[in-house]
Protein backbone atom coordinates (compact mmCIF):
# COMPACT_ATOMS: atom_id res chain seq x y z
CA UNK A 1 23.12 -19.21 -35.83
CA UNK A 2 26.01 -17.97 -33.70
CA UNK A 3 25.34 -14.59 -33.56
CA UNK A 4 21.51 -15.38 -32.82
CA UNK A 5 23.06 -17.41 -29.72
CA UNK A 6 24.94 -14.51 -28.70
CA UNK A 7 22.19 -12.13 -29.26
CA UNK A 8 19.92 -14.30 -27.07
CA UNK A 9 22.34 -14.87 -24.55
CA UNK A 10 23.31 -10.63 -24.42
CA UNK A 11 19.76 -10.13 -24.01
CA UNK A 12 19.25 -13.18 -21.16
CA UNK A 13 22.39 -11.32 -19.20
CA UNK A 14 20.60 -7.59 -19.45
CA UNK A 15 17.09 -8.85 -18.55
CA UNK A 16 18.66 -10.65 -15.57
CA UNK A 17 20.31 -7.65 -14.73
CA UNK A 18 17.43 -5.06 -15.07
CA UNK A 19 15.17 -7.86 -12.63
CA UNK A 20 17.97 -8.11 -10.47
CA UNK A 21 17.98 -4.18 -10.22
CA UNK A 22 14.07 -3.83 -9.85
CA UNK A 23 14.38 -6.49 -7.11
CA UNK A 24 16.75 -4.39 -5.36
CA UNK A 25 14.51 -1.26 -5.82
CA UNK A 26 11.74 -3.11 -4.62
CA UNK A 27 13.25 -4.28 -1.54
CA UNK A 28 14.02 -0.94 -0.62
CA UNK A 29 11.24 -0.52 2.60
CA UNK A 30 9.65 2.96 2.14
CA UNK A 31 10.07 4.57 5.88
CA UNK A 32 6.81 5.91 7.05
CA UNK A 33 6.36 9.89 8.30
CA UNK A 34 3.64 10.14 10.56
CA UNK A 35 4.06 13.76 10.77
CA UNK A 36 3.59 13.90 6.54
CA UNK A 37 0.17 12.35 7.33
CA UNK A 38 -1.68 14.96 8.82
CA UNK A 39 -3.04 15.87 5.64
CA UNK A 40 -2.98 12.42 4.31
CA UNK A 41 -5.76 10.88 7.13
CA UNK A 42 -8.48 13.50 6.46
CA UNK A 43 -10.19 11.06 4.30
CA UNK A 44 -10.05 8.52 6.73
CA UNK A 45 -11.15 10.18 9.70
CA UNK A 46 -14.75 10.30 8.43
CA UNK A 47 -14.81 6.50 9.11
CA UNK A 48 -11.70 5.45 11.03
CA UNK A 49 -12.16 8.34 13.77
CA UNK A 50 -15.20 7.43 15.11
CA UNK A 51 -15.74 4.64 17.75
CA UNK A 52 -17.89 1.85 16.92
CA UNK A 53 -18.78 3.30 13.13
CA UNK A 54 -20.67 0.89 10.79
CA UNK A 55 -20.68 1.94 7.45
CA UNK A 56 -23.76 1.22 5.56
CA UNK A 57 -22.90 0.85 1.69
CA UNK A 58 -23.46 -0.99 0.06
CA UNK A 59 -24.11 -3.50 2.77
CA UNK A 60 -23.18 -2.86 6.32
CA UNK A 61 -19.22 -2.88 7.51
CA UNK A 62 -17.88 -2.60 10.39
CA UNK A 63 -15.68 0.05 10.36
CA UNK A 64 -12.35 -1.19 12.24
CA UNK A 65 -10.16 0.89 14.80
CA UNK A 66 -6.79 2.18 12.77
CA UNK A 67 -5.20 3.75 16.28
CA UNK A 68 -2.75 1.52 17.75
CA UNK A 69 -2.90 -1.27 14.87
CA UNK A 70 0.81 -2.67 13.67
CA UNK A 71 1.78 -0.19 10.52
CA UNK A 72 3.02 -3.19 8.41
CA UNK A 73 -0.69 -4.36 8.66
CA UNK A 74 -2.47 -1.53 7.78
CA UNK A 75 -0.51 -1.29 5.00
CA UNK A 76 -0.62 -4.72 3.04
CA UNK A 77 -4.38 -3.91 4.14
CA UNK A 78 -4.30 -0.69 1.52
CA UNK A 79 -2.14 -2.83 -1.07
CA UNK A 80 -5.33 -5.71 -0.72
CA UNK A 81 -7.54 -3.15 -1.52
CA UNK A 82 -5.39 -0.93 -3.73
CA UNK A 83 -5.29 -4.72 -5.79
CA UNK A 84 -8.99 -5.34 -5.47
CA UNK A 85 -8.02 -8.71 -3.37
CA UNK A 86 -10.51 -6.82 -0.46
CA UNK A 87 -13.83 -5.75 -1.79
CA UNK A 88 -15.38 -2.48 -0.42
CA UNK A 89 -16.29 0.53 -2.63
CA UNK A 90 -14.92 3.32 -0.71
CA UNK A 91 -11.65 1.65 0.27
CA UNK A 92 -11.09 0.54 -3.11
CA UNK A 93 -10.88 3.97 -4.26
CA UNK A 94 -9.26 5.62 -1.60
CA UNK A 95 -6.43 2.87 -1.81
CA UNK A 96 -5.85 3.45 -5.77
CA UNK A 97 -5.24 7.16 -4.72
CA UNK A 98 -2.39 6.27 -2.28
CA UNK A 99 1.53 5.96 -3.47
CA UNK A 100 3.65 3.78 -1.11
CA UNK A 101 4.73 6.57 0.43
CA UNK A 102 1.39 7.49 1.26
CA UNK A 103 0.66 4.47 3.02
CA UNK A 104 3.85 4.08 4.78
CA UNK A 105 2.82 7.67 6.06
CA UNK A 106 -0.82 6.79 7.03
CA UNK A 107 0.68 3.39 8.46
CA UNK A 108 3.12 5.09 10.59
CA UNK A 109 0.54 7.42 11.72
CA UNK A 110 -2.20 5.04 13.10
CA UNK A 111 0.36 2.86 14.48
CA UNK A 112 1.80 5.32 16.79
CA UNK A 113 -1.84 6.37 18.10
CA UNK A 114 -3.14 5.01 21.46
């Protein structure tokens, strides 16, 4: 019984330590490029680049204006979709393409356009 208790109590300290150490990891903020977007936004330009788009599957969407929009936003907007918390087909898959990096990048980008 003792040695189970120490077992248990070994493996309690190393799981606390390994969750304290993703925690850390996690709350390391990935730094956005906008320069290492260029080739990052081409898929988004299609929709994104053009004023006043609607986008008409499977329903109609307004397609909303990414130039000038605050960077943290437009990237817990990719994580939504990335998690399938925002529905549309398109985003959806573009999203579960991107790394964090990616949209830190992308974020960065729109954010410092006028």
């Amino acid at each position: 019984m003792k040695k189970y208790a120490i077992s248990l109590g070994l493996a309690l300290a190393l799981s606390a330590g390994a969750s304290t150490q993703a925690n850390a990891q996690a709350a390391t903020a990935v730094v956005g490029d906008a320069k290492a977007a260029h080739d990052k936004i081409a898929m988004c330009v299609g929709c994104h680049g053009i004023a006043d788009y609607k986008a008409s599957f499977p329903m109609v969407y307004r397609v909303p204006k990414l130039g000038g929009q605050n960077a943290q936003y437009i990237i817990t907007a990719l994580q939504e979709y990335q998690k399938g918390e925002r529905r549309h087909p398109t985003m959806g898959g573009i999203a579960t393409s991107l790394s964090p990096q990616d949209m830190a990048d992308i974020a960065a980008y729109y954010s410092n356009q006028k």
